[in-house]
C-alpha atoms as a PDB file:
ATOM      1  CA  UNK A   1      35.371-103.215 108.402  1.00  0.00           C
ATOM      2  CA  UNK A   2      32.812-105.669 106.968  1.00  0.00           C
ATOM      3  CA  UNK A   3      33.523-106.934 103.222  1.00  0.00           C
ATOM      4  CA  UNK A   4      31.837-108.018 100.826  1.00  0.00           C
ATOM      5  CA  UNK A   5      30.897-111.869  99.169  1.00  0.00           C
ATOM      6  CA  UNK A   6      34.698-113.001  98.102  1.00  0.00           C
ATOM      7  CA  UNK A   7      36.685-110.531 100.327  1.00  0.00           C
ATOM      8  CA  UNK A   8      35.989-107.275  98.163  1.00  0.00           C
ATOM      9  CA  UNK A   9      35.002-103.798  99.846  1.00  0.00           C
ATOM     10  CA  UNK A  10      31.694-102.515  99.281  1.00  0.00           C
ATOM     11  CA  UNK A  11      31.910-100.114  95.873  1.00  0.00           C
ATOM     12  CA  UNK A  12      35.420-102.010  94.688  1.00  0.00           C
ATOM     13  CA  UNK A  13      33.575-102.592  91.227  1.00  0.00           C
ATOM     14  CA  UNK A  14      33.904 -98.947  90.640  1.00  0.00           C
ATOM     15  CA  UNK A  15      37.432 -98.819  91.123  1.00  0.00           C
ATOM     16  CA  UNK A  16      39.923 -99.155  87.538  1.00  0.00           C
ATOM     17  CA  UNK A  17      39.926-101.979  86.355  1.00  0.00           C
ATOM     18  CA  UNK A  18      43.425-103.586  84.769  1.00  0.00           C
ATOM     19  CA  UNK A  19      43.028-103.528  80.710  1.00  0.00           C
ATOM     20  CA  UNK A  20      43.459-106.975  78.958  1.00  0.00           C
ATOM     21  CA  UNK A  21      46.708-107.946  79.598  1.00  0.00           C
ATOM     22  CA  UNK A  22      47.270-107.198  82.687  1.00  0.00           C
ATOM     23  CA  UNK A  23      48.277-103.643  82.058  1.00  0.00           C
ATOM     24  CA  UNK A  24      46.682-100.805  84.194  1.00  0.00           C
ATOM     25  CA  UNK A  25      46.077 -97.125  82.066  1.00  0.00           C
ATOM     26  CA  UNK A  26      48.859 -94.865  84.132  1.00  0.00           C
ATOM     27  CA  UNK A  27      47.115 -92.717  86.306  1.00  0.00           C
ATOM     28  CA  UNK A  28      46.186 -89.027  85.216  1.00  0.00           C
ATOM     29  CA  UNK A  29      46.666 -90.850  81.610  1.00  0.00           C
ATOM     30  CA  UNK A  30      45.151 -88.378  78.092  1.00  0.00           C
ATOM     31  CA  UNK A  31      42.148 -89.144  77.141  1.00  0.00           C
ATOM     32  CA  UNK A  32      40.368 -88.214  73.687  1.00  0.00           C
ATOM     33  CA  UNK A  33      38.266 -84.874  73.958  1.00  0.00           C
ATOM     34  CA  UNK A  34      35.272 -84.915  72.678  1.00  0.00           C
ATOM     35  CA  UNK A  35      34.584 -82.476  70.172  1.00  0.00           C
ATOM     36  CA  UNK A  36      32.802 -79.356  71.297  1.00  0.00           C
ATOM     37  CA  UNK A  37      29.388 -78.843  69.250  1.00  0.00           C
ATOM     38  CA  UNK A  38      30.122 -76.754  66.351  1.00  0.00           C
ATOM     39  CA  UNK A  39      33.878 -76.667  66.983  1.00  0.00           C
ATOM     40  CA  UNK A  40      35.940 -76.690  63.520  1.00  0.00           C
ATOM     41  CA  UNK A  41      38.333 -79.313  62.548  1.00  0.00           C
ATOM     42  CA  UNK A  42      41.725 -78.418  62.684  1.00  0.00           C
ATOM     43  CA  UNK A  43      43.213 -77.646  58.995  1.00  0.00           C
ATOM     44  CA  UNK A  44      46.701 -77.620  57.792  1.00  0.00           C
ATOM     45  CA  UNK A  45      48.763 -74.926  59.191  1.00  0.00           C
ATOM     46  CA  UNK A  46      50.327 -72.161  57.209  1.00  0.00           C
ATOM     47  CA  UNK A  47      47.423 -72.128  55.160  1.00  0.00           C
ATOM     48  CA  UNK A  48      45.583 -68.587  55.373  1.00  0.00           C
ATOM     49  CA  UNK A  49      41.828 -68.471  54.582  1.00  0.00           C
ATOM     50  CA  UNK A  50      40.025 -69.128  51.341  1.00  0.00           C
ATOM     51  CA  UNK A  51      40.059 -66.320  48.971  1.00  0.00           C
ATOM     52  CA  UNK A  52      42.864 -63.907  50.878  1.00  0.00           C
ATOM     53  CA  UNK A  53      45.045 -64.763  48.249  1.00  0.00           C
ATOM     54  CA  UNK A  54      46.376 -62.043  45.355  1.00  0.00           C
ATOM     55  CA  UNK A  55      43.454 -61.552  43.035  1.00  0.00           C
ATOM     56  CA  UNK A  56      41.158 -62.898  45.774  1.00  0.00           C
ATOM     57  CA  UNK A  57      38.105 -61.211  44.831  1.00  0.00           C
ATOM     58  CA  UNK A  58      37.307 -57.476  44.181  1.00  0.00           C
ATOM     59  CA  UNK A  59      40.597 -55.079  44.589  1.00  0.00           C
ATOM     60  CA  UNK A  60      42.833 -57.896  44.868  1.00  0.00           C
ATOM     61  CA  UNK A  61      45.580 -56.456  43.248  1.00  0.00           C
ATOM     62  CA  UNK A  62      45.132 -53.168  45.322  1.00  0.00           C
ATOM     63  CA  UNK A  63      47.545 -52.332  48.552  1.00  0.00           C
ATOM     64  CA  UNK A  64      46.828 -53.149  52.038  1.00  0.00           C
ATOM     65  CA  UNK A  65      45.935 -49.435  52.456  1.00  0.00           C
ATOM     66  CA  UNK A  66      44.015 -48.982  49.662  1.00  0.00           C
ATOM     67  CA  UNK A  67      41.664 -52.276  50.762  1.00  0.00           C
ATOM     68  CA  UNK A  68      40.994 -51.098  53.956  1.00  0.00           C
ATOM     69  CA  UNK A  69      40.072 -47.521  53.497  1.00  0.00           C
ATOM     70  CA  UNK A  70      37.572 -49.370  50.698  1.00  0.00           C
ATOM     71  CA  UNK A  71      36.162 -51.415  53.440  1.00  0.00           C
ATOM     72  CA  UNK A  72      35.651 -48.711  55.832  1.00  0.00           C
ATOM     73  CA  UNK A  73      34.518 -45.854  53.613  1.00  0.00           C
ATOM     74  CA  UNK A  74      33.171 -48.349  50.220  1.00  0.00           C
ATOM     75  CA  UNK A  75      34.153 -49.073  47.123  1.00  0.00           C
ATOM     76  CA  UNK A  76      32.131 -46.348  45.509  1.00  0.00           C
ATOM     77  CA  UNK A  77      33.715 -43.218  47.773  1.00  0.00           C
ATOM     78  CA  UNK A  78      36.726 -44.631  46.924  1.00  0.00           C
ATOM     79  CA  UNK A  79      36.411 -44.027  43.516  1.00  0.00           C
ATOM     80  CA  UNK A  80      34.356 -40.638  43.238  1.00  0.00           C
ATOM     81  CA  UNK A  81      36.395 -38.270  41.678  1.00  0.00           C
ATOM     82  CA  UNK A  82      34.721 -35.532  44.311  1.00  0.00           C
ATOM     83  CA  UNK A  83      34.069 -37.064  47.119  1.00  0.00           C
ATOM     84  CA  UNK A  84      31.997 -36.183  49.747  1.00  0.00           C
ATOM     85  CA  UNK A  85      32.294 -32.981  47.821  1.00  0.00           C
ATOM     86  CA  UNK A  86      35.705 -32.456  48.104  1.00  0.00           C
ATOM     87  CA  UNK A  87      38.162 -32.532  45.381  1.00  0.00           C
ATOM     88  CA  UNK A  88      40.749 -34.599  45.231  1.00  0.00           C
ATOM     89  CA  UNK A  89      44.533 -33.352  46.053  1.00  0.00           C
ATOM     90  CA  UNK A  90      45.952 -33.801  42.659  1.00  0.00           C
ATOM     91  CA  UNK A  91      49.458 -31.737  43.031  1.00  0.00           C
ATOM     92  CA  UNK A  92      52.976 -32.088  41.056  1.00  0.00           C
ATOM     93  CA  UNK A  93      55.755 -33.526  42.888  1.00  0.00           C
ATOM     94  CA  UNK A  94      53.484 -35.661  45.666  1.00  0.00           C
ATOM     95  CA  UNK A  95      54.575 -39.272  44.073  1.00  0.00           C
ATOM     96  CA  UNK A  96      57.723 -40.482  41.998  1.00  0.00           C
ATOM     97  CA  UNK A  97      58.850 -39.410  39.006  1.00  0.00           C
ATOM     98  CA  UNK A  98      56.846 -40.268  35.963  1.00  0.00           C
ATOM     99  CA  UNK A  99      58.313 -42.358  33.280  1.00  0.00           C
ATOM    100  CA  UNK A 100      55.305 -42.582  30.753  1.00  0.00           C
ATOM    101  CA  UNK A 101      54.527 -38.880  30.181  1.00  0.00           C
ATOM    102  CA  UNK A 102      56.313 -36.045  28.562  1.00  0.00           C
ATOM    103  CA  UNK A 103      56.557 -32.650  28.508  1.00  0.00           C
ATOM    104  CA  UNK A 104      55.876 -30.536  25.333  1.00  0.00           C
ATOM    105  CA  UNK A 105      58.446 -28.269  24.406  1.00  0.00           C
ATOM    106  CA  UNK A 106      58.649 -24.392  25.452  1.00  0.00           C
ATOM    107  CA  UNK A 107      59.638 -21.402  23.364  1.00  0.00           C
ATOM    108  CA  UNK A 108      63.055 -19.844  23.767  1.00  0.00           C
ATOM    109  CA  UNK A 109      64.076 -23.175  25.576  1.00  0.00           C
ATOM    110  CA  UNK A 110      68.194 -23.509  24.281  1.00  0.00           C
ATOM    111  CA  UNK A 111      69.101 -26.684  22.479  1.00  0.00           C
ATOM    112  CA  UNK A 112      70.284 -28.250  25.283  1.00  0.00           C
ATOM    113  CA  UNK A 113      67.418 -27.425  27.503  1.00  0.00           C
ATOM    114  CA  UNK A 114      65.124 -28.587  24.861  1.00  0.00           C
ATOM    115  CA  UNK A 115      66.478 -31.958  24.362  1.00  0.00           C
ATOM    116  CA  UNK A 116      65.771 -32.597  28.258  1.00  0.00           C
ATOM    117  CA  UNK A 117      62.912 -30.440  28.737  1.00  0.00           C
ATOM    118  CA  UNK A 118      60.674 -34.120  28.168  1.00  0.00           C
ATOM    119  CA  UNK A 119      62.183 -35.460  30.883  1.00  0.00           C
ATOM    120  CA  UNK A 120      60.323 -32.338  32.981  1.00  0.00           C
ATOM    121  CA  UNK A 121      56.563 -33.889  33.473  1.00  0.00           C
ATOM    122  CA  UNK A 122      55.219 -32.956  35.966  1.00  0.00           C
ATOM    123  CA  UNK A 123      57.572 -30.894  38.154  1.00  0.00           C
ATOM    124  CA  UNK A 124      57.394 -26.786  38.719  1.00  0.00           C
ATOM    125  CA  UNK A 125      59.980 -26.867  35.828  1.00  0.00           C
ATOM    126  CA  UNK A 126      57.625 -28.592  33.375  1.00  0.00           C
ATOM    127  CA  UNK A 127      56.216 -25.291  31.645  1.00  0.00           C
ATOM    128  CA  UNK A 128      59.022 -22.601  33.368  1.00  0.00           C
ATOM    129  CA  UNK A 129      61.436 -20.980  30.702  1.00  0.00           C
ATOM    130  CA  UNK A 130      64.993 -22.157  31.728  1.00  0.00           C
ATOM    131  CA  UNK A 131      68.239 -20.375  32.528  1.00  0.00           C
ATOM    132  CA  UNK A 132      71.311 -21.426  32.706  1.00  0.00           C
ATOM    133  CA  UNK A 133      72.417 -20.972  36.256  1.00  0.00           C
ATOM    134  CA  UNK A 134      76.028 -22.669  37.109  1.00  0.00           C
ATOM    135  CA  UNK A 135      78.177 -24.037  34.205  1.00  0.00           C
ATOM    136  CA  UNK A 136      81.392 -25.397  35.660  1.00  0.00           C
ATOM    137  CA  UNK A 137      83.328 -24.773  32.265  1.00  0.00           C
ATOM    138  CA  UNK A 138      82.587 -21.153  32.782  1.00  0.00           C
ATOM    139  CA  UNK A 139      82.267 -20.232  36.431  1.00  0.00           C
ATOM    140  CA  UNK A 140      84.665 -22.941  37.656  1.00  0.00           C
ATOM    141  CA  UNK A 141      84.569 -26.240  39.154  1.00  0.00           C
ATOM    142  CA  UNK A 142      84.083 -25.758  42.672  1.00  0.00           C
ATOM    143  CA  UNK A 143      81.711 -25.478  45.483  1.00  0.00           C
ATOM    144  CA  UNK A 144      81.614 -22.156  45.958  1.00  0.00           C
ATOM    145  CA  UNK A 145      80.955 -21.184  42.057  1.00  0.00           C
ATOM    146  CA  UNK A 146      78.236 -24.242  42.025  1.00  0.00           C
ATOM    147  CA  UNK A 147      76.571 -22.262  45.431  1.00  0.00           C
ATOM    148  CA  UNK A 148      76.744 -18.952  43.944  1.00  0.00           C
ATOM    149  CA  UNK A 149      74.829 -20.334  40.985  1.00  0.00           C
ATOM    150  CA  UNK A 150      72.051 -22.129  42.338  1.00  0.00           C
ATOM    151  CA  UNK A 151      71.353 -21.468  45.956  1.00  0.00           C
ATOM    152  CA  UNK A 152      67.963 -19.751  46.672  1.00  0.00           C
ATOM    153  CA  UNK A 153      66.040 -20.354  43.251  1.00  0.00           C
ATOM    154  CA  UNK A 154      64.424 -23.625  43.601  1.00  0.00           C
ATOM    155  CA  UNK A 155      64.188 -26.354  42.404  1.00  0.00           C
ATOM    156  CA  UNK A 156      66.853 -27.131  38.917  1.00  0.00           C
ATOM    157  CA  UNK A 157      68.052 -29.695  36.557  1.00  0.00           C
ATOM    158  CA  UNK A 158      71.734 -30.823  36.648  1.00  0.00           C
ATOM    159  CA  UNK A 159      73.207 -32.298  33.503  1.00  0.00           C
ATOM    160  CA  UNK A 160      77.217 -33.610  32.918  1.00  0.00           C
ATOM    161  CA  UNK A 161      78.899 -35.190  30.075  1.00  0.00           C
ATOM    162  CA  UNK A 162      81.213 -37.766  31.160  1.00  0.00           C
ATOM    163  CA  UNK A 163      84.810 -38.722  29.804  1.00  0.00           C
ATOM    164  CA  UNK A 164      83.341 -41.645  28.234  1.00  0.00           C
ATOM    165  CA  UNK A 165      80.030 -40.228  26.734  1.00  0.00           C
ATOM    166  CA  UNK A 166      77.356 -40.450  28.986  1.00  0.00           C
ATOM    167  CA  UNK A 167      75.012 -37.847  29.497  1.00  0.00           C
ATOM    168  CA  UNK A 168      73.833 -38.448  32.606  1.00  0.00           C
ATOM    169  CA  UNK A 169      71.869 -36.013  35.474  1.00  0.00           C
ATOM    170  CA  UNK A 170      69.141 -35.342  38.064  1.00  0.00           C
ATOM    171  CA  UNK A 171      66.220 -33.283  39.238  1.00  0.00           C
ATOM    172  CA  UNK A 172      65.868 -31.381  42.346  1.00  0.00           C
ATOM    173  CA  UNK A 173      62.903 -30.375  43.007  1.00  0.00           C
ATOM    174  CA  UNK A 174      63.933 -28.500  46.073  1.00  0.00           C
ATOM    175  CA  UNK A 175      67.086 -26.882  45.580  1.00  0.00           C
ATOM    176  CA  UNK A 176      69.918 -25.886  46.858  1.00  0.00           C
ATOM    177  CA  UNK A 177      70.527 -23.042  50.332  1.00  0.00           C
ATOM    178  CA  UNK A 178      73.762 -24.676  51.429  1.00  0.00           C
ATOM    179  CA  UNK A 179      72.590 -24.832  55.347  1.00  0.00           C
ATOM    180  CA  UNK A 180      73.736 -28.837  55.373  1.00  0.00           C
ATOM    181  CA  UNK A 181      70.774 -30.753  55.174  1.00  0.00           C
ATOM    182  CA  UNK A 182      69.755 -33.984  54.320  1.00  0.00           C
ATOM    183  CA  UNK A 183      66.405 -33.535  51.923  1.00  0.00           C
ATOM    184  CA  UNK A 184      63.214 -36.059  51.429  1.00  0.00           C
ATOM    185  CA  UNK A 185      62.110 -35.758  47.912  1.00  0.00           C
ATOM    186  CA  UNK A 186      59.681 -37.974  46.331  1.00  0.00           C
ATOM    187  CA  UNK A 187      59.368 -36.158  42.940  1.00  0.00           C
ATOM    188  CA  UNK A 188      63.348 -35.780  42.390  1.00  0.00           C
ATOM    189  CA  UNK A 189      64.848 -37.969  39.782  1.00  0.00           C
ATOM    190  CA  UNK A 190      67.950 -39.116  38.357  1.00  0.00           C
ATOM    191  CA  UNK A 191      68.557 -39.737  34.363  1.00  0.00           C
ATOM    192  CA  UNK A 192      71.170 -41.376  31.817  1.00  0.00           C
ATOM    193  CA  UNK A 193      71.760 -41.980  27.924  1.00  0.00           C
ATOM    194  CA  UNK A 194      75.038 -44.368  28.702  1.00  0.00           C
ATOM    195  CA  UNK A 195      75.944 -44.103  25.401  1.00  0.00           C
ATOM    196  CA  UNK A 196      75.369 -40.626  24.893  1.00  0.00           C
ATOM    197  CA  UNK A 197      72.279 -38.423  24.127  1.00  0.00           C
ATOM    198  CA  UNK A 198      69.700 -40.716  21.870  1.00  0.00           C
ATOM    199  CA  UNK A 199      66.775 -38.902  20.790  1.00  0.00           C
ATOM    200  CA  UNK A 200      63.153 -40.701  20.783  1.00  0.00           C
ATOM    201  CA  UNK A 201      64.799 -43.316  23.497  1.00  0.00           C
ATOM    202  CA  UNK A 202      61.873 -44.467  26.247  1.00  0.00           C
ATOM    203  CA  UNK A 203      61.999 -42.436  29.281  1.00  0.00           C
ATOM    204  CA  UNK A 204      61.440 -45.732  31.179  1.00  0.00           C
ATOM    205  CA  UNK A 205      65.016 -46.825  29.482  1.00  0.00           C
ATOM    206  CA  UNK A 206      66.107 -42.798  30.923  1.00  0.00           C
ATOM    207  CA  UNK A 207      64.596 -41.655  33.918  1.00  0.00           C
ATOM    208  CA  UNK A 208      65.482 -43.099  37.708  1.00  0.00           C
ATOM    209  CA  UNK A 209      62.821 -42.533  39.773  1.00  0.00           C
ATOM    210  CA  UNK A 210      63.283 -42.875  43.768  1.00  0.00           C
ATOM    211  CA  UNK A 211      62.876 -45.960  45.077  1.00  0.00           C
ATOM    212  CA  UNK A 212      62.131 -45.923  49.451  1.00  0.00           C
ATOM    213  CA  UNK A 213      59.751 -42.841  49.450  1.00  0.00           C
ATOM    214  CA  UNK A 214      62.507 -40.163  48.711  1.00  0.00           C
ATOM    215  CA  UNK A 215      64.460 -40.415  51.723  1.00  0.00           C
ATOM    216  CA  UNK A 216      67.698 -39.151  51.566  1.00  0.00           C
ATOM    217  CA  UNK A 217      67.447 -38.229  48.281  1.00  0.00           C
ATOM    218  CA  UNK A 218      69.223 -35.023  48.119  1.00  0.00           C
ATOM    219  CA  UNK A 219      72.378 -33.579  50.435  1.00  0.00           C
ATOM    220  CA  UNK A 220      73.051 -30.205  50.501  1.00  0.00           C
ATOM    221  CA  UNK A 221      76.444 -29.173  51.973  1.00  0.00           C
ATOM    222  CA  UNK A 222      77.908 -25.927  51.298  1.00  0.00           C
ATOM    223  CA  UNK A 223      81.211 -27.055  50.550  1.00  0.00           C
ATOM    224  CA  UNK A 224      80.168 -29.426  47.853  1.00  0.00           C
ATOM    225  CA  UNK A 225      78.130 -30.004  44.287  1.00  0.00           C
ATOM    226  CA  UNK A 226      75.043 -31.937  43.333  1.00  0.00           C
ATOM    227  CA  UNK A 227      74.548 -34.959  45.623  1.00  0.00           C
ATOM    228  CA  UNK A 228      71.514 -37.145  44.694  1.00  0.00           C
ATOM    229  CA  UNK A 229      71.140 -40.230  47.282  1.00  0.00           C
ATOM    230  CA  UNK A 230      74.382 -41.815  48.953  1.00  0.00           C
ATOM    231  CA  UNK A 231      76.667 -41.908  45.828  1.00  0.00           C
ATOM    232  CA  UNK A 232      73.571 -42.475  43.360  1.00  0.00           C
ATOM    233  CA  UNK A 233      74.880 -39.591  41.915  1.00  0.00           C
ATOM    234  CA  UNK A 234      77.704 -37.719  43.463  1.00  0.00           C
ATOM    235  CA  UNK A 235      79.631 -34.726  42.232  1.00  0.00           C
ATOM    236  CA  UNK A 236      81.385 -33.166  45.659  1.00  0.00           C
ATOM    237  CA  UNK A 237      83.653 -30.775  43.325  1.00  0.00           C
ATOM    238  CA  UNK A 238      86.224 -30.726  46.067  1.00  0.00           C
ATOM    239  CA  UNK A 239      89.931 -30.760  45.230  1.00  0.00           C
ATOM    240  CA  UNK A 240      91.449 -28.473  41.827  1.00  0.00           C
ATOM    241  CA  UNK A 241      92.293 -29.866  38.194  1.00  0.00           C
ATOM    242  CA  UNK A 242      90.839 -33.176  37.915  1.00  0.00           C
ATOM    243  CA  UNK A 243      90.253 -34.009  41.368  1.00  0.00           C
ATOM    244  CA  UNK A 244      87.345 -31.499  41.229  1.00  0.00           C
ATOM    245  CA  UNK A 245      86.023 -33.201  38.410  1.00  0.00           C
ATOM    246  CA  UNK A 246      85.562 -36.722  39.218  1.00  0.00           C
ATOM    247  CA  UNK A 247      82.015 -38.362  39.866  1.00  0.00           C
ATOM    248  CA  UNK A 248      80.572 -41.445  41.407  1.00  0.00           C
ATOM    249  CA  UNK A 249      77.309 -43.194  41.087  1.00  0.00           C
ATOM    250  CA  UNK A 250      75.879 -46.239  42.723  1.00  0.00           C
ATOM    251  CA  UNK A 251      72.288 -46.539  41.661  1.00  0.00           C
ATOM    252  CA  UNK A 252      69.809 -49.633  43.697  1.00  0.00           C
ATOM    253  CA  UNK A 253      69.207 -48.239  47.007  1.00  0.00           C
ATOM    254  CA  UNK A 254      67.777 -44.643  46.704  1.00  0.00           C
ATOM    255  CA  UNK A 255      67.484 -44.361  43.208  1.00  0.00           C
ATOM    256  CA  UNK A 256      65.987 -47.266  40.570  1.00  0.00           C
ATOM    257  CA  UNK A 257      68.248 -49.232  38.648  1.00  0.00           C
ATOM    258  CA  UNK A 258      69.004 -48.847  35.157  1.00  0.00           C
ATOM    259  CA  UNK A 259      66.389 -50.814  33.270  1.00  0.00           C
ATOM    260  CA  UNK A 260      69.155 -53.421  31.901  1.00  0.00           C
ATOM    261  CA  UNK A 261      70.034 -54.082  35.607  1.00  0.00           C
ATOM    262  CA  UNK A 262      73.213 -51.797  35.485  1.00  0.00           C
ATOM    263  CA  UNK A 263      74.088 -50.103  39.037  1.00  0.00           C
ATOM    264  CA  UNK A 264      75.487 -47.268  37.591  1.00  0.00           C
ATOM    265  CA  UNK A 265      75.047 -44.209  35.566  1.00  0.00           C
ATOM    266  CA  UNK A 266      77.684 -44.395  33.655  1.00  0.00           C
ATOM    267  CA  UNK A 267      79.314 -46.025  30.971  1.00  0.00           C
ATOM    268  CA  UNK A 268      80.129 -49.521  31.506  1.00  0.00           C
ATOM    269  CA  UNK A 269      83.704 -49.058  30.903  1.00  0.00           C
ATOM    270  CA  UNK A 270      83.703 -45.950  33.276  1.00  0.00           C
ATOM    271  CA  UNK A 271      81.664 -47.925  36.050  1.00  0.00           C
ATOM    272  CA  UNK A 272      80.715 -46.558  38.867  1.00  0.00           C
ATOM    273  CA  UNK A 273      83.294 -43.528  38.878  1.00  0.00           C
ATOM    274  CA  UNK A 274      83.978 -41.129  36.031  1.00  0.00           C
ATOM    275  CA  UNK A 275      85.646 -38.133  35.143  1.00  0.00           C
ATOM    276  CA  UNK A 276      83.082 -35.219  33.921  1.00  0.00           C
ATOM    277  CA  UNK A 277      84.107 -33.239  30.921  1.00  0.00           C
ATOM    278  CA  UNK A 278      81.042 -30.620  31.840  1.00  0.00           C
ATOM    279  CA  UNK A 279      78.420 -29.989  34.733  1.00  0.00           C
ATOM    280  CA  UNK A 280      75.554 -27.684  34.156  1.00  0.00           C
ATOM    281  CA  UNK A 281      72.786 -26.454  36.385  1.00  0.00           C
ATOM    282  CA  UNK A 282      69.409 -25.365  34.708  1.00  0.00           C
ATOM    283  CA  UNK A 283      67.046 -23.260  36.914  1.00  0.00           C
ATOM    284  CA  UNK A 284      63.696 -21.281  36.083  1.00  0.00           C
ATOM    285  CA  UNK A 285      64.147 -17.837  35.438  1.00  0.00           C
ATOM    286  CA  UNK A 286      63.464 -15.342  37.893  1.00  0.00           C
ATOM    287  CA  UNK A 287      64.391 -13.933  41.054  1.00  0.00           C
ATOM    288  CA  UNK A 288      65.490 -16.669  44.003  1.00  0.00           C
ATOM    289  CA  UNK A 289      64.449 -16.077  47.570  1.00  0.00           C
ATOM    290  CA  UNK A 290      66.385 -14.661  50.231  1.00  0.00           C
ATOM    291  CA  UNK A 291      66.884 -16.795  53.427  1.00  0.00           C
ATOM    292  CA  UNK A 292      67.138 -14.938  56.931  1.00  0.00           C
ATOM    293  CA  UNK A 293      67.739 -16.055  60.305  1.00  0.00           C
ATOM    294  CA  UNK A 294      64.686 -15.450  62.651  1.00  0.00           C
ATOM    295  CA  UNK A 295      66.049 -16.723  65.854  1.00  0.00           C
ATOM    296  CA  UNK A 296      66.800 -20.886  65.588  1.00  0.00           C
ATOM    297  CA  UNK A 297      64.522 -20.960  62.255  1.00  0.00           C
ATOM    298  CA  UNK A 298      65.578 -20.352  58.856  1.00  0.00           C
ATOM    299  CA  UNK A 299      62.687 -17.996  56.879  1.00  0.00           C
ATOM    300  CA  UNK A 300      62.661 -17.525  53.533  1.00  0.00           C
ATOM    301  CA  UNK A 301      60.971 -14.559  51.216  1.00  0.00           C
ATOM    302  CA  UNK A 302      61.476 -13.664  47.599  1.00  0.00           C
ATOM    303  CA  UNK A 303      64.187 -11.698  47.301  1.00  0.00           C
END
């Protein structure tokens, strides 16, 4: 094959050529990209964009939920009281407990109901005259006397007096039938004076609300009492003499915590178990319902 002036093929000037030095770039070497026309510079990682921060802009302290059903729908349906033309579902018991309002007092209520009836804001209780349904003192402390009292009539308000002076209690706002279930309940709540009963205290220093969306929040076993959560407030009423009246509470994980960071009902000294020297059950008056077996499906009717 013919070659060129000095010995070198034809086209040799086009092969690589050795960098200064002596040093030839490795074959299939990088090379720098050229940036693509428009193409953004790459920023610090971890860093999300401008303005999606808390308080970024207009409903920046709102939820997730709340932000997108704003940008789908707008701000302004969003906040019509009515709209669309349809009112708003504005029912007791669909959120947590409230701590901020009250309930005004009802006529004929008995001292004891009285002094809690505040507590009662919005729940079906809030305006219902009360009866006193189960008192362990007088119908005994057991599980059978507590069912016989309370099952079928709704939703009721459980109060106890501990050895060591608490006054401590819950709401349920769905009652008690005994078939062994474990209940959701947003609107139930749980509620403590440590010390004993201190009028014109802050409900938000009283009243537990649930924490989780209410799961779990109420068991009801027909061979036991009240029980609110897993041991938030627990009051199985199984045993005779004093075994039947012991108690435990472990607040935190169904139930809020005490305001002052305390994980218990009770009395600091008592802890998270106590001996009750009472348990009450208030229910509205009136007839329960009667419960009937249509198949596999429980029905219920007033009685």
């Amino acid at each position: 094959m013919a070659s060129g002036p000095g010995g070198a093929r034809p086209g040799a000037a086009r092969g690589r050529r050795a960098p200064p030095g002596g040093r030839r770039a490795p074959a299939g070497g990088r090379r720098a990209r050229a940036a693509r026309p428009g193409a953004r510079a790459p920023g610090p990682r971890g860093r999300g964009r401008a303005g999606a921060g808390a308080g970024g802009g207009a409903g920046g302290g709102e939820d997730f939920v709340t932000r997108l059903a704003a940008r789908f729908f707008g701000r302004e349906l969003m906040e019509d009281p009515a709209p669309m033309g349809m009112q708003r579902i504005d029912k007791p018991e669909m959120y947590p407990a409230t701590t901020e309002a009250t309930a005004a007092p009802v006529p004929g209520d008995a001292p004891e109901a009285a002094r809690l009836r505040p507590l009662l804001a919005g729940t079906q209780l809030e305006a219902a005259p009360l009866r006193l349904a189960f008192d362990a003192e007088r119908d005994g402390w057991s599980a059978a006397a507590f069912h016989a009292g309370v099952d079928t009539f709704g939703a009721a308000l459980v109060v106890a007096e501990t050895r060591g002076g608490a006054l401590v209690g819950g709401y349920n706002p769905r009652g008690w039938v005994g078939l062994g279930e474990e209940k959701t309940a947003i609107a139930a709540f749980l509620f403590t004076w440590p010390e004993g009963y201190q009028e014109g205290r802050a409900l938000v220093d009283v009243k537990l609300p649930t924490v989780g969306g209410g799961a779990l929040a109420l068991t009801d076993l027909e061979g036991s009492g009240p029980l609110f959560g897993v041991e938030s407030l627990c009051v199985p009423l199984e045993g005779t003499g004093e075994a039947a009246k012991a108690a435990k509470s472990r607040l935190g994980s169904y139930f809020a915590r005490r305001p002052d960071g305390e994980r218990t009902l009770f009395t600091a000294g008592e802890g998270r178990t106590a001996q009750l020297n009472s348990l009450r059950v208030y229910v509205a008056e009136g007839e329960g319902e009667k419960w009937e077996l249509d198949g596999i499906i429980w029905k219920t009717s007033k009685k």
